[in-house]
Protein backbone atom coordinates (compact mmCIF):
# COMPACT_ATOMS: atom_id res chain seq x y z
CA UNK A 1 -45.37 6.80 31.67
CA UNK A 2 -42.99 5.69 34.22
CA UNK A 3 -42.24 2.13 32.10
CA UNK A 4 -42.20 4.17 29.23
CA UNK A 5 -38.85 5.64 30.24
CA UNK A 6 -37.66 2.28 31.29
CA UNK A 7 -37.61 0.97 28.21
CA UNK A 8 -36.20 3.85 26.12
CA UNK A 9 -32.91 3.19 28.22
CA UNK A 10 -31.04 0.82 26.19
CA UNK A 11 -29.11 0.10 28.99
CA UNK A 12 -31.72 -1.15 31.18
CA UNK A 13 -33.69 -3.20 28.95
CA UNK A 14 -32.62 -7.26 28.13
CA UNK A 15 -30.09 -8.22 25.47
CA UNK A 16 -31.79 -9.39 22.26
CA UNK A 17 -29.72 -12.50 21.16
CA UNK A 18 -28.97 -11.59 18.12
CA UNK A 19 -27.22 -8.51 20.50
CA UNK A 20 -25.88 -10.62 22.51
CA UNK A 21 -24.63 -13.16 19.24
CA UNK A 22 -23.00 -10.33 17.66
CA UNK A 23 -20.93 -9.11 20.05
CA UNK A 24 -19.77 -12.32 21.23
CA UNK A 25 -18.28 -12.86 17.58
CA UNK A 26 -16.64 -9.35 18.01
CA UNK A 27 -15.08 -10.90 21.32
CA UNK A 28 -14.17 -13.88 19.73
CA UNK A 29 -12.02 -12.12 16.70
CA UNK A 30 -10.75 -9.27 19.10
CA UNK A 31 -9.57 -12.43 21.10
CA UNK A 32 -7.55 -13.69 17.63
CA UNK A 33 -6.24 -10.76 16.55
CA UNK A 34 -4.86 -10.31 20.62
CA UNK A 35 -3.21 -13.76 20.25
CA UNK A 36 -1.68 -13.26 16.72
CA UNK A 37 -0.03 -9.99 18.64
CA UNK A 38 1.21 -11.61 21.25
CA UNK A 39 2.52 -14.36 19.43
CA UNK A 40 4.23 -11.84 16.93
CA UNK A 41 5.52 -10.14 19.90
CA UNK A 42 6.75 -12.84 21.94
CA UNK A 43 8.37 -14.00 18.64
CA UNK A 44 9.64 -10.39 17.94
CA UNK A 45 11.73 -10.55 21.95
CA UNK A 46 13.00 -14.07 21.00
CA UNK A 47 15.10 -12.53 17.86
CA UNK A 48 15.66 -9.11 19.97
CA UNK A 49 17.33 -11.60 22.52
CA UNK A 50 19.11 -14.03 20.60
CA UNK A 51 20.61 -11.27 17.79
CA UNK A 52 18.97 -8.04 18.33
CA UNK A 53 22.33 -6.28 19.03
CA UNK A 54 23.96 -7.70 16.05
CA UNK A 55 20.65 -6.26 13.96
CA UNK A 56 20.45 -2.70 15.16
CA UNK A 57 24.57 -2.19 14.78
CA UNK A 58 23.73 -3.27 11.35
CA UNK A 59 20.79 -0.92 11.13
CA UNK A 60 22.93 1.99 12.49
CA UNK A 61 26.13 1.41 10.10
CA UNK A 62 22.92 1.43 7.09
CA UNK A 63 21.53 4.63 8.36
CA UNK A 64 22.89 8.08 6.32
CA UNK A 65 23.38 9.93 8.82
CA UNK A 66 26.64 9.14 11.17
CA UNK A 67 26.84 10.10 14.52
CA UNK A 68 28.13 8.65 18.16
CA UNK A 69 24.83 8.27 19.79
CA UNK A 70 22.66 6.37 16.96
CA UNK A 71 22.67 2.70 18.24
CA UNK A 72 21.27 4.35 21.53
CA UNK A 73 18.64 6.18 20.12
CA UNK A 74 17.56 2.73 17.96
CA UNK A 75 17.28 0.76 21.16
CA UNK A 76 15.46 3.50 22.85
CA UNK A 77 12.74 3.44 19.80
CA UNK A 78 12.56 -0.20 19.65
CA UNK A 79 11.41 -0.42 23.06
CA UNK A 80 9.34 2.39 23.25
CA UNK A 81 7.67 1.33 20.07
CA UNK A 82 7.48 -1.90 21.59
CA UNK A 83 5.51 -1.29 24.66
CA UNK A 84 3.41 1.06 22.90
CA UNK A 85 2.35 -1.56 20.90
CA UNK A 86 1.80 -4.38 24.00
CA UNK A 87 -0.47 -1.27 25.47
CA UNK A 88 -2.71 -1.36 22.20
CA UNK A 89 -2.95 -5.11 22.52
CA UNK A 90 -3.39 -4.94 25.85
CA UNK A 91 -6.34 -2.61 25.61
CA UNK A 92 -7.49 -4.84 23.07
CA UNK A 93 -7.43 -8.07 24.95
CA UNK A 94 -9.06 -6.37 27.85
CA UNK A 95 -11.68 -5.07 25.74
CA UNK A 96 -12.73 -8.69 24.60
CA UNK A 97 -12.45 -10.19 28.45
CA UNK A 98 -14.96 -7.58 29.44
CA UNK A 99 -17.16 -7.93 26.52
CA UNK A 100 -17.28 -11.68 26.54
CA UNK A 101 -18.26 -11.47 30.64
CA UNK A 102 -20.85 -8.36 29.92
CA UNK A 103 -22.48 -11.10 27.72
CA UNK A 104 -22.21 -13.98 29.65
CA UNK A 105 -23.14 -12.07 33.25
CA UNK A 106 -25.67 -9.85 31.17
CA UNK A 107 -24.25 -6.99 32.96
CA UNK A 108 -24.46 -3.69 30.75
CA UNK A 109 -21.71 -2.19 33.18
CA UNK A 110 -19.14 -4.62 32.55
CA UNK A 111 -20.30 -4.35 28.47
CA UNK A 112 -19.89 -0.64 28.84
CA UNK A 113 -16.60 -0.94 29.95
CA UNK A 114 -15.55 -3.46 27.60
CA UNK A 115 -17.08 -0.70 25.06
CA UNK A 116 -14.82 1.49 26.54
CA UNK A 117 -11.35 -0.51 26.45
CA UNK A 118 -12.53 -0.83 22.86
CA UNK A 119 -12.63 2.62 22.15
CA UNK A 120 -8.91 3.40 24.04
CA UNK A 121 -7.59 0.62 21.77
CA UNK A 122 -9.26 3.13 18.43
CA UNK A 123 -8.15 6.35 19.76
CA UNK A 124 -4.32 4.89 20.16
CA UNK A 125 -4.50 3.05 16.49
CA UNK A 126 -5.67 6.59 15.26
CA UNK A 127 -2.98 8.57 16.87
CA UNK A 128 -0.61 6.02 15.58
CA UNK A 129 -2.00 6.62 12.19
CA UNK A 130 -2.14 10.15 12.00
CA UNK A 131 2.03 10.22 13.15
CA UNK A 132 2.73 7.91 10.52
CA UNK A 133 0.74 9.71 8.25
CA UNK A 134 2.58 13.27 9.13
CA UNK A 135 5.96 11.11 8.96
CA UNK A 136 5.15 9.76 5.32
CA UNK A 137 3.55 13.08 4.20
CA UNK A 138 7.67 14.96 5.80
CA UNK A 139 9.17 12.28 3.53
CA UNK A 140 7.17 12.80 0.49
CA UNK A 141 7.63 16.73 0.72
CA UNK A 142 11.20 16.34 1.26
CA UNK A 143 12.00 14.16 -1.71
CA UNK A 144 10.66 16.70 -3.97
């Protein structure tokens, strides 16, 4: 009875490798898709240093609406879009470090947390999401 309830905890029992195989591959392309963000990002500060003024004056003179304190407020939302965004990745990155060594170590603590980095990096894409969503859905309604 007693190894009975052992082995209905999946936590507990042994990685199968086919387990084990499929969520290395998840590591491996939530390791890509962290690099191509970085290197977007670090490409992304390279033009904010070199002519990022010159682009948001530009973006402020296009904008309709006129007033003193625009080119402050566009700064302001670059950055804190910015570092929202290196959070997500960050989560993501972290998610695939702690997955790949769950694996490797077969430690189901370490996978759980890697599980768990995984799941931040979902709920912040979704929140994302749903603000763009409401911010397309304010457009739409006030075009009509």
């Amino acid at each position: 009875m007693e190894q009975q309830e052992q082995s209905d905890n999946i936590l507990e029992q042994e990685p199968l490798e086919e387990e084990s195989s499929a969520v290395l591959q998840i590591s491996r392309w939530v390791k890509l898709i962290t690099s191509v963000g970085f290197a977007i990002g670090t490409f992304i500060v390279v033009v904010m240093l070199t002519s990022g003024a010159q682009i948001l004056r530009q973006l402020a003179a296009a904008l309709p609406i006129k007033t003193d304190g625009i080119y402050g407020a566009l700064v302001t939302g670059f950055f804190m879009l910015f570092f929202i965004t290196a959070l997500i990745l960050y989560y993501l990155y972290k998610a695939a470090h702690l997955l790949t060594q769950g694996v490797k170590e077969r430690n189901s603590v370490v996978l759980a947390q890697g599980f768990h980095f995984l799941k931040k990096f979902f709920i912040a894409t979704a929140i994302l999401s749903l603000v763009q969503l409401l911010i397309n859905l304010t457009n739409l309604l006030s075009s009509i």
